[in-house]
N, C-alpha and C. Protein backbone atom coordinates (compact mmCIF):
# COMPACT_ATOMS: atom_id res chain seq x y z
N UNK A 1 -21.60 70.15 26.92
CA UNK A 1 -21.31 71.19 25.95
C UNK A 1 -19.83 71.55 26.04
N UNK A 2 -19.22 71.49 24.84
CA UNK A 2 -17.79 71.65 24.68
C UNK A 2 -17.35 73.17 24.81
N UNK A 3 -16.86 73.66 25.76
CA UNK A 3 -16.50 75.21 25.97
C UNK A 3 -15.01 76.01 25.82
N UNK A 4 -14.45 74.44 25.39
CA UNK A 4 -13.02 74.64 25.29
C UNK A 4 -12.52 75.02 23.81
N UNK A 5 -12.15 76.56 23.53
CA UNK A 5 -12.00 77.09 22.19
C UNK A 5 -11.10 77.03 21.76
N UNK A 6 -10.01 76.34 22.80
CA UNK A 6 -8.29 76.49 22.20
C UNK A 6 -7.95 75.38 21.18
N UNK A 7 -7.51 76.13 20.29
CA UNK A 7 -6.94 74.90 19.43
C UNK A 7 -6.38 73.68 19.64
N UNK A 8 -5.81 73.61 21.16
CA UNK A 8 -5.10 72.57 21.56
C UNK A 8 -6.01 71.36 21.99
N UNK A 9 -7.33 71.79 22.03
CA UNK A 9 -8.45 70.97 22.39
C UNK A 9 -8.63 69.85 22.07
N UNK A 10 -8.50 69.04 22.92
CA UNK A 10 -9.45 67.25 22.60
C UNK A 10 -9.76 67.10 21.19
N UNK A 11 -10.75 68.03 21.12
CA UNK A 11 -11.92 68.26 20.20
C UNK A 11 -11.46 68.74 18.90
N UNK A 12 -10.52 69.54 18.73
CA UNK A 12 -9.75 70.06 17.41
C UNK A 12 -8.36 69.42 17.40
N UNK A 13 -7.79 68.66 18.53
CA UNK A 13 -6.58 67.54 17.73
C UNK A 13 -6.93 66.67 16.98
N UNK A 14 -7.94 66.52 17.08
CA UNK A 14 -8.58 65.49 16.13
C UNK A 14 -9.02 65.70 14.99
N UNK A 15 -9.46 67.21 15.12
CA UNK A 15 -9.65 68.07 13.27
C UNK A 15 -9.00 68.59 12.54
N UNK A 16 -7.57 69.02 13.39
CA UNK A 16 -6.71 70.12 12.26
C UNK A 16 -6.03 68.61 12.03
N UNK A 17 -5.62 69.17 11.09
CA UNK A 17 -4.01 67.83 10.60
C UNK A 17 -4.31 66.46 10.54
N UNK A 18 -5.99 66.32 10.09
CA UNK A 18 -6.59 65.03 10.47
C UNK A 18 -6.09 64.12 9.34
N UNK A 19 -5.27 62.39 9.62
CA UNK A 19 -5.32 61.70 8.97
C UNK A 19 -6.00 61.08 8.00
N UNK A 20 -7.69 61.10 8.34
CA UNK A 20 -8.61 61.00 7.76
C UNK A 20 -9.52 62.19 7.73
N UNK A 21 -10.83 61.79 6.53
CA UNK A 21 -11.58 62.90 6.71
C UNK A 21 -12.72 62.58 7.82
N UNK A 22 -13.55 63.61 8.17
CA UNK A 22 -14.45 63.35 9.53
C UNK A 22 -15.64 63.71 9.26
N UNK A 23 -16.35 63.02 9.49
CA UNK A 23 -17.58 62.98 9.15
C UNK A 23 -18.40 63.62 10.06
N UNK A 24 -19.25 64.49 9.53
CA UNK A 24 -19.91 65.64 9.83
C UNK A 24 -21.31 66.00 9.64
N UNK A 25 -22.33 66.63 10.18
CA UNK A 25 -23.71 66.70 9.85
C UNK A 25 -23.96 67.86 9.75
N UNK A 26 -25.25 68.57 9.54
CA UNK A 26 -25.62 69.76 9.59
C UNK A 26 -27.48 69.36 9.45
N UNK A 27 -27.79 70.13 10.14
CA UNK A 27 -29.60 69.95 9.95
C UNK A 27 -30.41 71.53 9.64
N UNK A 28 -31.36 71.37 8.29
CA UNK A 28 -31.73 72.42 7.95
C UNK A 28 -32.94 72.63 8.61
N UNK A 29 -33.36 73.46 9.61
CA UNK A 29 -34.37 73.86 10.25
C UNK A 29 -35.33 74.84 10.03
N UNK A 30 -36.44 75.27 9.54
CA UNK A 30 -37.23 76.55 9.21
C UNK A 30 -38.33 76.40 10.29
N UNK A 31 -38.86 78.23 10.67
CA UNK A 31 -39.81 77.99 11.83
C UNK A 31 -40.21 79.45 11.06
N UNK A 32 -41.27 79.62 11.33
CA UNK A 32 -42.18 80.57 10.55
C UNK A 32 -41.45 81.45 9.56
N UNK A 33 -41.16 80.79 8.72
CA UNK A 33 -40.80 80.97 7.02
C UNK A 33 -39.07 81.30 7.51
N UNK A 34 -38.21 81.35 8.11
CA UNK A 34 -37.20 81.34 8.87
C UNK A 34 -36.37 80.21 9.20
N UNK A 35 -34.93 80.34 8.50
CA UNK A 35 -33.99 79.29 8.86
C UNK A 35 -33.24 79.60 10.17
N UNK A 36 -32.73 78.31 10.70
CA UNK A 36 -32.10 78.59 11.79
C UNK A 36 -30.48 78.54 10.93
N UNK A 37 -29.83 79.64 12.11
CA UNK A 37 -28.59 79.50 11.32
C UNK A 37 -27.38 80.17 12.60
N UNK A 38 -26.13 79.63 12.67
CA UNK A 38 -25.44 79.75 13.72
C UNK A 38 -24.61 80.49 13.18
N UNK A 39 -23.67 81.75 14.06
CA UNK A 39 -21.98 82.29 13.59
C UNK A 39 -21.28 81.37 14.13
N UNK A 40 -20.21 81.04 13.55
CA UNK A 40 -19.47 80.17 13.81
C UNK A 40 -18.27 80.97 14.56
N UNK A 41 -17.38 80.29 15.46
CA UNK A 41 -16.71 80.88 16.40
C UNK A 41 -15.23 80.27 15.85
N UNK A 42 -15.42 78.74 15.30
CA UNK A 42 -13.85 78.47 15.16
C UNK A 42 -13.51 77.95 13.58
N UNK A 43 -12.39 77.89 13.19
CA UNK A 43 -11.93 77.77 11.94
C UNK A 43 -12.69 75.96 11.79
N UNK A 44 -12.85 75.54 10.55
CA UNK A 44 -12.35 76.66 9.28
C UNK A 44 -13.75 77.49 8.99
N UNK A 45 -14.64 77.88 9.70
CA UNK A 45 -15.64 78.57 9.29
C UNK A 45 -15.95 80.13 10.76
N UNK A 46 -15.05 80.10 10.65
CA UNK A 46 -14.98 81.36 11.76
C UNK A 46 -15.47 82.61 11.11
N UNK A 47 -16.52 83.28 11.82
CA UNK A 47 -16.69 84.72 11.71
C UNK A 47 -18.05 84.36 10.83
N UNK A 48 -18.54 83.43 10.04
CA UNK A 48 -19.03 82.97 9.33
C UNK A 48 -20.95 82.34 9.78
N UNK A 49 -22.13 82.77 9.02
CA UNK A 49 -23.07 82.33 9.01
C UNK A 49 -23.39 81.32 8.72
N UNK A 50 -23.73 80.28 8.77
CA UNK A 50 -23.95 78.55 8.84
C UNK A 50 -25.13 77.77 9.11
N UNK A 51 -25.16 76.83 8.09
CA UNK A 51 -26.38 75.81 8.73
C UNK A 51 -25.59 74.85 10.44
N UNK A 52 -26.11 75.17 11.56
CA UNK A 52 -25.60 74.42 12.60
C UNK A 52 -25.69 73.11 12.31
N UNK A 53 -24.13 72.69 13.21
CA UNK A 53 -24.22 70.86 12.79
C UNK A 53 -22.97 70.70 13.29
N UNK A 54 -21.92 69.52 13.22
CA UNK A 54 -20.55 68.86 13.86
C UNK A 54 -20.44 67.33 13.32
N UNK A 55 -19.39 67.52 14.22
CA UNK A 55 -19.04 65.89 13.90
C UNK A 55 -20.02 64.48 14.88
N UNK A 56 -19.86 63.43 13.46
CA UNK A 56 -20.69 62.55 14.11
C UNK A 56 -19.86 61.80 14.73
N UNK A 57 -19.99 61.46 16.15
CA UNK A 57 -19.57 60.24 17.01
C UNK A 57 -19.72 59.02 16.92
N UNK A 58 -18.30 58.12 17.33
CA UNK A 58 -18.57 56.77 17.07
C UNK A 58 -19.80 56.25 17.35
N UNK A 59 -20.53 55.31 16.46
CA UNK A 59 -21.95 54.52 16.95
C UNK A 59 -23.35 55.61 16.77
N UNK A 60 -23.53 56.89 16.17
CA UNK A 60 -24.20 57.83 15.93
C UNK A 60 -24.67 57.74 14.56
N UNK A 61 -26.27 57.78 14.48
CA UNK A 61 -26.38 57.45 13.05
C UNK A 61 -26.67 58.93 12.83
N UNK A 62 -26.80 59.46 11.77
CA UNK A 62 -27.05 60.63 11.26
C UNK A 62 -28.11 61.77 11.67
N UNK A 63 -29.02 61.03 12.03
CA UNK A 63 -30.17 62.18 12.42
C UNK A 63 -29.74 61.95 13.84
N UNK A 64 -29.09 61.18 14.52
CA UNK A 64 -28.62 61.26 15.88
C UNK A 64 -27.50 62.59 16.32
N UNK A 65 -27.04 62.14 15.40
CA UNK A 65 -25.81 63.08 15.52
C UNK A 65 -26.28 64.33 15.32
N UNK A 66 -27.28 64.46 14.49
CA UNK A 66 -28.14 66.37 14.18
C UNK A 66 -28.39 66.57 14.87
N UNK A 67 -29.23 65.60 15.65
CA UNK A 67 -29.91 66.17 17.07
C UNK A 67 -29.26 66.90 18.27
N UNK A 68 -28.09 65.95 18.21
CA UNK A 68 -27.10 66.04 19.21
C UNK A 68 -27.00 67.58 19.12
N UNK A 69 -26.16 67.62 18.07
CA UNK A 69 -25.15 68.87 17.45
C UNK A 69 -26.05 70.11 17.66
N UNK A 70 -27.32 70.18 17.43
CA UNK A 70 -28.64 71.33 16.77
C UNK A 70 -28.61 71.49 18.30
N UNK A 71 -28.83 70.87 19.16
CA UNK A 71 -29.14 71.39 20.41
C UNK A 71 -28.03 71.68 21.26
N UNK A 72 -26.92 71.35 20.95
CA UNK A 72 -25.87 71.66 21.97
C UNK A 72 -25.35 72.95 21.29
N UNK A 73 -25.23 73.39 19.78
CA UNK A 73 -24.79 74.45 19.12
C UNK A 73 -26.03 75.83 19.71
N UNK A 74 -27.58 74.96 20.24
CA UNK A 74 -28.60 76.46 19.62
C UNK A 74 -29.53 75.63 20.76
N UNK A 75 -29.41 75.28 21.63
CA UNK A 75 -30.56 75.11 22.36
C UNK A 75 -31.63 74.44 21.83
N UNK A 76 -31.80 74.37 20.67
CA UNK A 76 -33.17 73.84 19.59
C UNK A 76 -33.33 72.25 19.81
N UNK A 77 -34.20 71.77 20.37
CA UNK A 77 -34.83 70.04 19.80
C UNK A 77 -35.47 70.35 18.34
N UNK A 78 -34.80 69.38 18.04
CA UNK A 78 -34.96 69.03 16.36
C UNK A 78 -35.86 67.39 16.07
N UNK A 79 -36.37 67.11 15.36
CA UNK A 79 -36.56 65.79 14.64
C UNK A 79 -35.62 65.89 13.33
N UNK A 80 -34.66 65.00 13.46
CA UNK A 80 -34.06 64.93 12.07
C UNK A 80 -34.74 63.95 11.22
N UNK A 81 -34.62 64.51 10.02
CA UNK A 81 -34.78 63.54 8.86
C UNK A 81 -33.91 62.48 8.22
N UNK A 82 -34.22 63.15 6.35
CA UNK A 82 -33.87 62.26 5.54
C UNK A 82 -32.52 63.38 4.74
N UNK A 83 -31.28 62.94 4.75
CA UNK A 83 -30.03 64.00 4.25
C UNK A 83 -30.79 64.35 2.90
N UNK A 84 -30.22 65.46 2.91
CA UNK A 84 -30.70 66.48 1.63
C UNK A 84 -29.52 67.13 0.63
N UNK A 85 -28.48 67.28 1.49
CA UNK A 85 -27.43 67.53 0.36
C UNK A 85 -25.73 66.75 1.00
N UNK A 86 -25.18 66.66 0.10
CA UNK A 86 -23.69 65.75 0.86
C UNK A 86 -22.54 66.95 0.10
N UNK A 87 -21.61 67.41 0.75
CA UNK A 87 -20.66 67.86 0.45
C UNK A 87 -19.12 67.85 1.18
N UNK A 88 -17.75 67.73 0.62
CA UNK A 88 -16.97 67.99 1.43
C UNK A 88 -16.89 69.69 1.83
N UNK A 89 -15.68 69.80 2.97
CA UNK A 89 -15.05 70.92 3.05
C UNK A 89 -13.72 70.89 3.08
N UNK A 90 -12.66 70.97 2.48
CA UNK A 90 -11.53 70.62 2.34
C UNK A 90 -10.73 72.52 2.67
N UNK A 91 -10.08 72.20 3.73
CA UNK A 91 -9.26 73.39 4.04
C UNK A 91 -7.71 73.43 4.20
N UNK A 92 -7.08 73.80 3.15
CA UNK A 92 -5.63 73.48 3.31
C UNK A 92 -4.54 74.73 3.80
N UNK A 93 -3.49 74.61 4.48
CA UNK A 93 -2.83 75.54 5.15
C UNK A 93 -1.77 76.00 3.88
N UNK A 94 -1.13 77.27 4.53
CA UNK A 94 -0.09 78.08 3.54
C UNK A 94 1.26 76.78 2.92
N UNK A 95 1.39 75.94 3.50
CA UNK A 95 2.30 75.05 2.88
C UNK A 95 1.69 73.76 1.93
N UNK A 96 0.26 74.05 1.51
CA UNK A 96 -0.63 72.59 0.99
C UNK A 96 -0.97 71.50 2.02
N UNK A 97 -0.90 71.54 3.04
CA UNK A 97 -1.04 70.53 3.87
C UNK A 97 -2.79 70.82 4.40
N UNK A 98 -3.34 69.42 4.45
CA UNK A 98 -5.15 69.62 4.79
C UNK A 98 -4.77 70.00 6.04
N UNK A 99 -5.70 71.11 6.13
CA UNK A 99 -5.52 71.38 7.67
C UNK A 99 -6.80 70.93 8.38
N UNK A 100 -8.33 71.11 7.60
CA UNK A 100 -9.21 70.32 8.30
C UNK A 100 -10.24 70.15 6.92
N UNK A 101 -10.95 68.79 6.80
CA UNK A 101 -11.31 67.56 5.63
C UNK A 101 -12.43 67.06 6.46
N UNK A 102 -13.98 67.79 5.95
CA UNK A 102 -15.11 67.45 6.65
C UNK A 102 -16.09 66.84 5.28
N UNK A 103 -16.39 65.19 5.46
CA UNK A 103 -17.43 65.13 4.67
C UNK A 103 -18.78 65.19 5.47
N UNK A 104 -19.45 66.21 4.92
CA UNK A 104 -21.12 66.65 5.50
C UNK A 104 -22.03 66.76 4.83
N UNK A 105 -23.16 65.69 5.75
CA UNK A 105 -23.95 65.61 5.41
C UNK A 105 -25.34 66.36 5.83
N UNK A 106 -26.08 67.12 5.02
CA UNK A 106 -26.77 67.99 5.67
C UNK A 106 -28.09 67.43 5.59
N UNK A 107 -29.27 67.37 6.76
CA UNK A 107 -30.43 66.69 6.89
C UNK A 107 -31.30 67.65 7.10
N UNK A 108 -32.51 67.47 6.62
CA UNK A 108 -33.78 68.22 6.97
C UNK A 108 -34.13 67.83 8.12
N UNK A 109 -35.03 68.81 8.74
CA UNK A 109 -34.89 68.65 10.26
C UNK A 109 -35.96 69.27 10.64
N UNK A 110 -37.16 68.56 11.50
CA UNK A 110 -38.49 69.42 11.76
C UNK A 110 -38.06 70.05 13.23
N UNK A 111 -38.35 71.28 13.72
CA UNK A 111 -38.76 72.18 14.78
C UNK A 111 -39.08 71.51 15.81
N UNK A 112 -38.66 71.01 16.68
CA UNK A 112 -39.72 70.48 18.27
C UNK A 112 -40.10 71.74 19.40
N UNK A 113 -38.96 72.25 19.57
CA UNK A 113 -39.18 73.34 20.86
C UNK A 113 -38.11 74.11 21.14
N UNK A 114 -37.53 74.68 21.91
CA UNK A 114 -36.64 75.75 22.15
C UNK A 114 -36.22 77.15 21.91
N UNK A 115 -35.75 78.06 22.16
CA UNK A 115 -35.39 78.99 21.39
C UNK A 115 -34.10 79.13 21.25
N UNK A 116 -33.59 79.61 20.66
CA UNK A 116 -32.19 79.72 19.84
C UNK A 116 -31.17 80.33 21.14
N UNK A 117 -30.13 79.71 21.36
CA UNK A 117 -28.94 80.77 22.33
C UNK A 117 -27.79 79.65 21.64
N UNK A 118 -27.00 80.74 21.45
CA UNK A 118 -25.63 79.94 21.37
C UNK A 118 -24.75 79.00 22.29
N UNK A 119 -24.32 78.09 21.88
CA UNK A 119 -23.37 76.98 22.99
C UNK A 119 -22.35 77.19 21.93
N UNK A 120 -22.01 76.14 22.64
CA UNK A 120 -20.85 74.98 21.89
C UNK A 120 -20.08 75.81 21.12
N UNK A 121 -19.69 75.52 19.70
CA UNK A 121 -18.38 76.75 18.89
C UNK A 121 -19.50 77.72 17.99
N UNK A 122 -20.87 78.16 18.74
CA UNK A 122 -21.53 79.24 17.90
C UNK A 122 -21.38 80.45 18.54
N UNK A 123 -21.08 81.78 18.18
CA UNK A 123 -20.81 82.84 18.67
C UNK A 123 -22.56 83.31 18.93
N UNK A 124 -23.31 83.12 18.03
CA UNK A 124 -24.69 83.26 18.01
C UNK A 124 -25.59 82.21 16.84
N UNK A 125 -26.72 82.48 17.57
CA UNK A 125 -27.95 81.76 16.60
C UNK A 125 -29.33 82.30 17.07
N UNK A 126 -29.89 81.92 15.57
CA UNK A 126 -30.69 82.73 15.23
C UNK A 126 -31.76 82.35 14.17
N UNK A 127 -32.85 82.79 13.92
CA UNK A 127 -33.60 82.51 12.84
C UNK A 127 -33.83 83.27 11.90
N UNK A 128 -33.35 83.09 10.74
CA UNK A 128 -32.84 84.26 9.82
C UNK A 128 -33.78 84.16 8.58
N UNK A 129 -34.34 85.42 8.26
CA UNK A 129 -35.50 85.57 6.89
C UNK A 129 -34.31 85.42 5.57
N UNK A 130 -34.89 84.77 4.40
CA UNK A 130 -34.33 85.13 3.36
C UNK A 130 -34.08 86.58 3.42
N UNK A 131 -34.44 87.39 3.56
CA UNK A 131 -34.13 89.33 3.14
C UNK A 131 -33.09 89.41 4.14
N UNK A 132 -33.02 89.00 5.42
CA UNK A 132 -31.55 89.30 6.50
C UNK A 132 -30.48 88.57 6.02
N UNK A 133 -30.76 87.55 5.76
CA UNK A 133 -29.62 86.93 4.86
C UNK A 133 -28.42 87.40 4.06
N UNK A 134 -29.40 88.52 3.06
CA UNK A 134 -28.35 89.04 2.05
C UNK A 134 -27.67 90.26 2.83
N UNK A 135 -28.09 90.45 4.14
CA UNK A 135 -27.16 91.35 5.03
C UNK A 135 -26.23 91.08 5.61
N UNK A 136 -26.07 89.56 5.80
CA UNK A 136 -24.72 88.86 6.76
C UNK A 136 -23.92 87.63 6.06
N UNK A 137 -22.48 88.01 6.71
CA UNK A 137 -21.72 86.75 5.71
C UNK A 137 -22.01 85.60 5.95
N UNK A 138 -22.60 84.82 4.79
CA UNK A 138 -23.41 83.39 5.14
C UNK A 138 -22.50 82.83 4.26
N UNK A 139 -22.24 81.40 4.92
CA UNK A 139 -20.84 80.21 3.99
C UNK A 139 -21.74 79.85 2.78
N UNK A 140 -21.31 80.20 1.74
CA UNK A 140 -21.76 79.83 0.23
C UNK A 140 -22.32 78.94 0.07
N UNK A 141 -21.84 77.73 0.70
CA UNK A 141 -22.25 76.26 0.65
C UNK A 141 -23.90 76.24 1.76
N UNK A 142 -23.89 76.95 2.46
CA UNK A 142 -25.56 77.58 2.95
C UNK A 142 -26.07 78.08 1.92
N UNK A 143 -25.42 78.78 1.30
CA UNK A 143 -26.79 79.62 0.80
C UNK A 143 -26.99 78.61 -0.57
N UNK A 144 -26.00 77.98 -1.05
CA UNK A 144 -26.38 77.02 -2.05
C UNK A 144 -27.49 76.06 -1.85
N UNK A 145 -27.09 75.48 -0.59
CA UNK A 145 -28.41 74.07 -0.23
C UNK A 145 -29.81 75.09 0.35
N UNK A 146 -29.70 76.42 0.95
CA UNK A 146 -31.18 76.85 0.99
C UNK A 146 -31.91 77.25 -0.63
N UNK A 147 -30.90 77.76 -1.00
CA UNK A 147 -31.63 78.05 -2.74
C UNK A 147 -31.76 76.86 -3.55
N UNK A 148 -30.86 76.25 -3.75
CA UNK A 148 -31.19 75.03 -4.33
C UNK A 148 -31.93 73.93 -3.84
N UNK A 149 -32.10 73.37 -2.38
CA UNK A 149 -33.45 72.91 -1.89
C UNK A 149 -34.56 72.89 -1.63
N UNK A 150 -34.30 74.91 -1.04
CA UNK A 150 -35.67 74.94 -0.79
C UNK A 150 -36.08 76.46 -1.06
N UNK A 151 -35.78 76.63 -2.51
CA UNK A 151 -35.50 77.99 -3.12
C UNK A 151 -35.91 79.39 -1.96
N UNK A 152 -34.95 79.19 -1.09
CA UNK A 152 -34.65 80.16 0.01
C UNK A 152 -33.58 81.16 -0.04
N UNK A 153 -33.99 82.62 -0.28
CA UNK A 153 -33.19 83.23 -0.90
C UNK A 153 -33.63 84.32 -1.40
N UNK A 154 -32.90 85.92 -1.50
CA UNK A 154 -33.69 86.52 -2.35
C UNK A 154 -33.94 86.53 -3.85
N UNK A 155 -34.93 86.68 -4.50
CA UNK A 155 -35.61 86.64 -5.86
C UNK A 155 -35.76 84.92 -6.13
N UNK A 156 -35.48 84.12 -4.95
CA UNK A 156 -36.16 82.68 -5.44
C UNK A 156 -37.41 82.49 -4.54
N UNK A 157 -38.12 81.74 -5.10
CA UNK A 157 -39.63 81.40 -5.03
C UNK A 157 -39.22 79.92 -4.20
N UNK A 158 -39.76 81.20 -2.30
CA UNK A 158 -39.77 79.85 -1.34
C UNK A 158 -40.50 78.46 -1.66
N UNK A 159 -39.95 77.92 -1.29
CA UNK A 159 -40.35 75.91 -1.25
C UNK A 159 -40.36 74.99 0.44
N UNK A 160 -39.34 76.36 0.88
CA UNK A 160 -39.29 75.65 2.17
C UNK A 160 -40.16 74.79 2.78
N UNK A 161 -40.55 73.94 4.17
CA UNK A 161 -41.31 73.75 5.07
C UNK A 161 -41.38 74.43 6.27
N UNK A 162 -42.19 74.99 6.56
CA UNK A 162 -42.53 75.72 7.34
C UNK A 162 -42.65 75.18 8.69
């Protein structure tokens, strides 16, 4: 588990000012009508509510890499699936320059065991009802793939898996 928050990190020379973009996962988890969902601790999604997830490692196929990520971010064993939504995140600094360029792919992801504690760059995690939701700042691009996948959300008519 990566504990090192400084920007100067291994782990973020490789994300800010990245030559290329980096490929990234996220896994959508529900456990009694409840998404799992992490605060994020470092840019570009700091301060911020989130589907948990990271970058995929060389030789890591996709639901590998969820697994990885879901349990080192939240303690959680996951079964990953089949990706459910693809999006970039493109974050550029005060002079136009990308400062960090994530294409992510987000996977459905069944429940195995654990309970939720934060690691890795999550300040916390948690399993969050549609109704707590509209109480905390959640990244848009969450609340888009829970409403639009799995009409999770208030005044939409759950679809989730339970």
């Amino acid at each position: 588990m990566n504990t090192d928050s400084s920007e100067n990190s291994p782990e973020n020379l490789r994300s800010v000012y990245p030559d290329l973009p980096r490929a990234a996962v996220g896994a959508v988890v529900f456990k009694n009508e409840r998404v799992l969902l992490v605060l994020r601790s470092k840019a570009p999604a700091e301060g911020v509510w989130a589907i948990p997830g990271g970058s995929v490692e060389l030789g890591e196929t996709l639901q590998k890499a969820a697994e990885r990520e879901i349990y080192e971010e939240t303690g959680i064993v996951i079964q990953a699936r089949e990706p459910i939504f693809t999006f970039d995140s493109v974050t550029h600094d005060n002079d136009g320059r990308v400062r960090f360029h994530y294409v992510i792919v987000d996977l459905l992801a069944d429940y195995v065991s654990g309970e939720p504690q934060a690691g890795d760059d999550a300040l916390d995690a948690r399993w969050i009802s549609a109704e707590e939701m509209d109480t905390l700042e959640v990244n848009p691009v969450t609340r888009k793939v829970l409403k639009e996948c799995f009409g999770f959300g208030t005044g939409a008519k759950n679809n989730f898996v339970k």
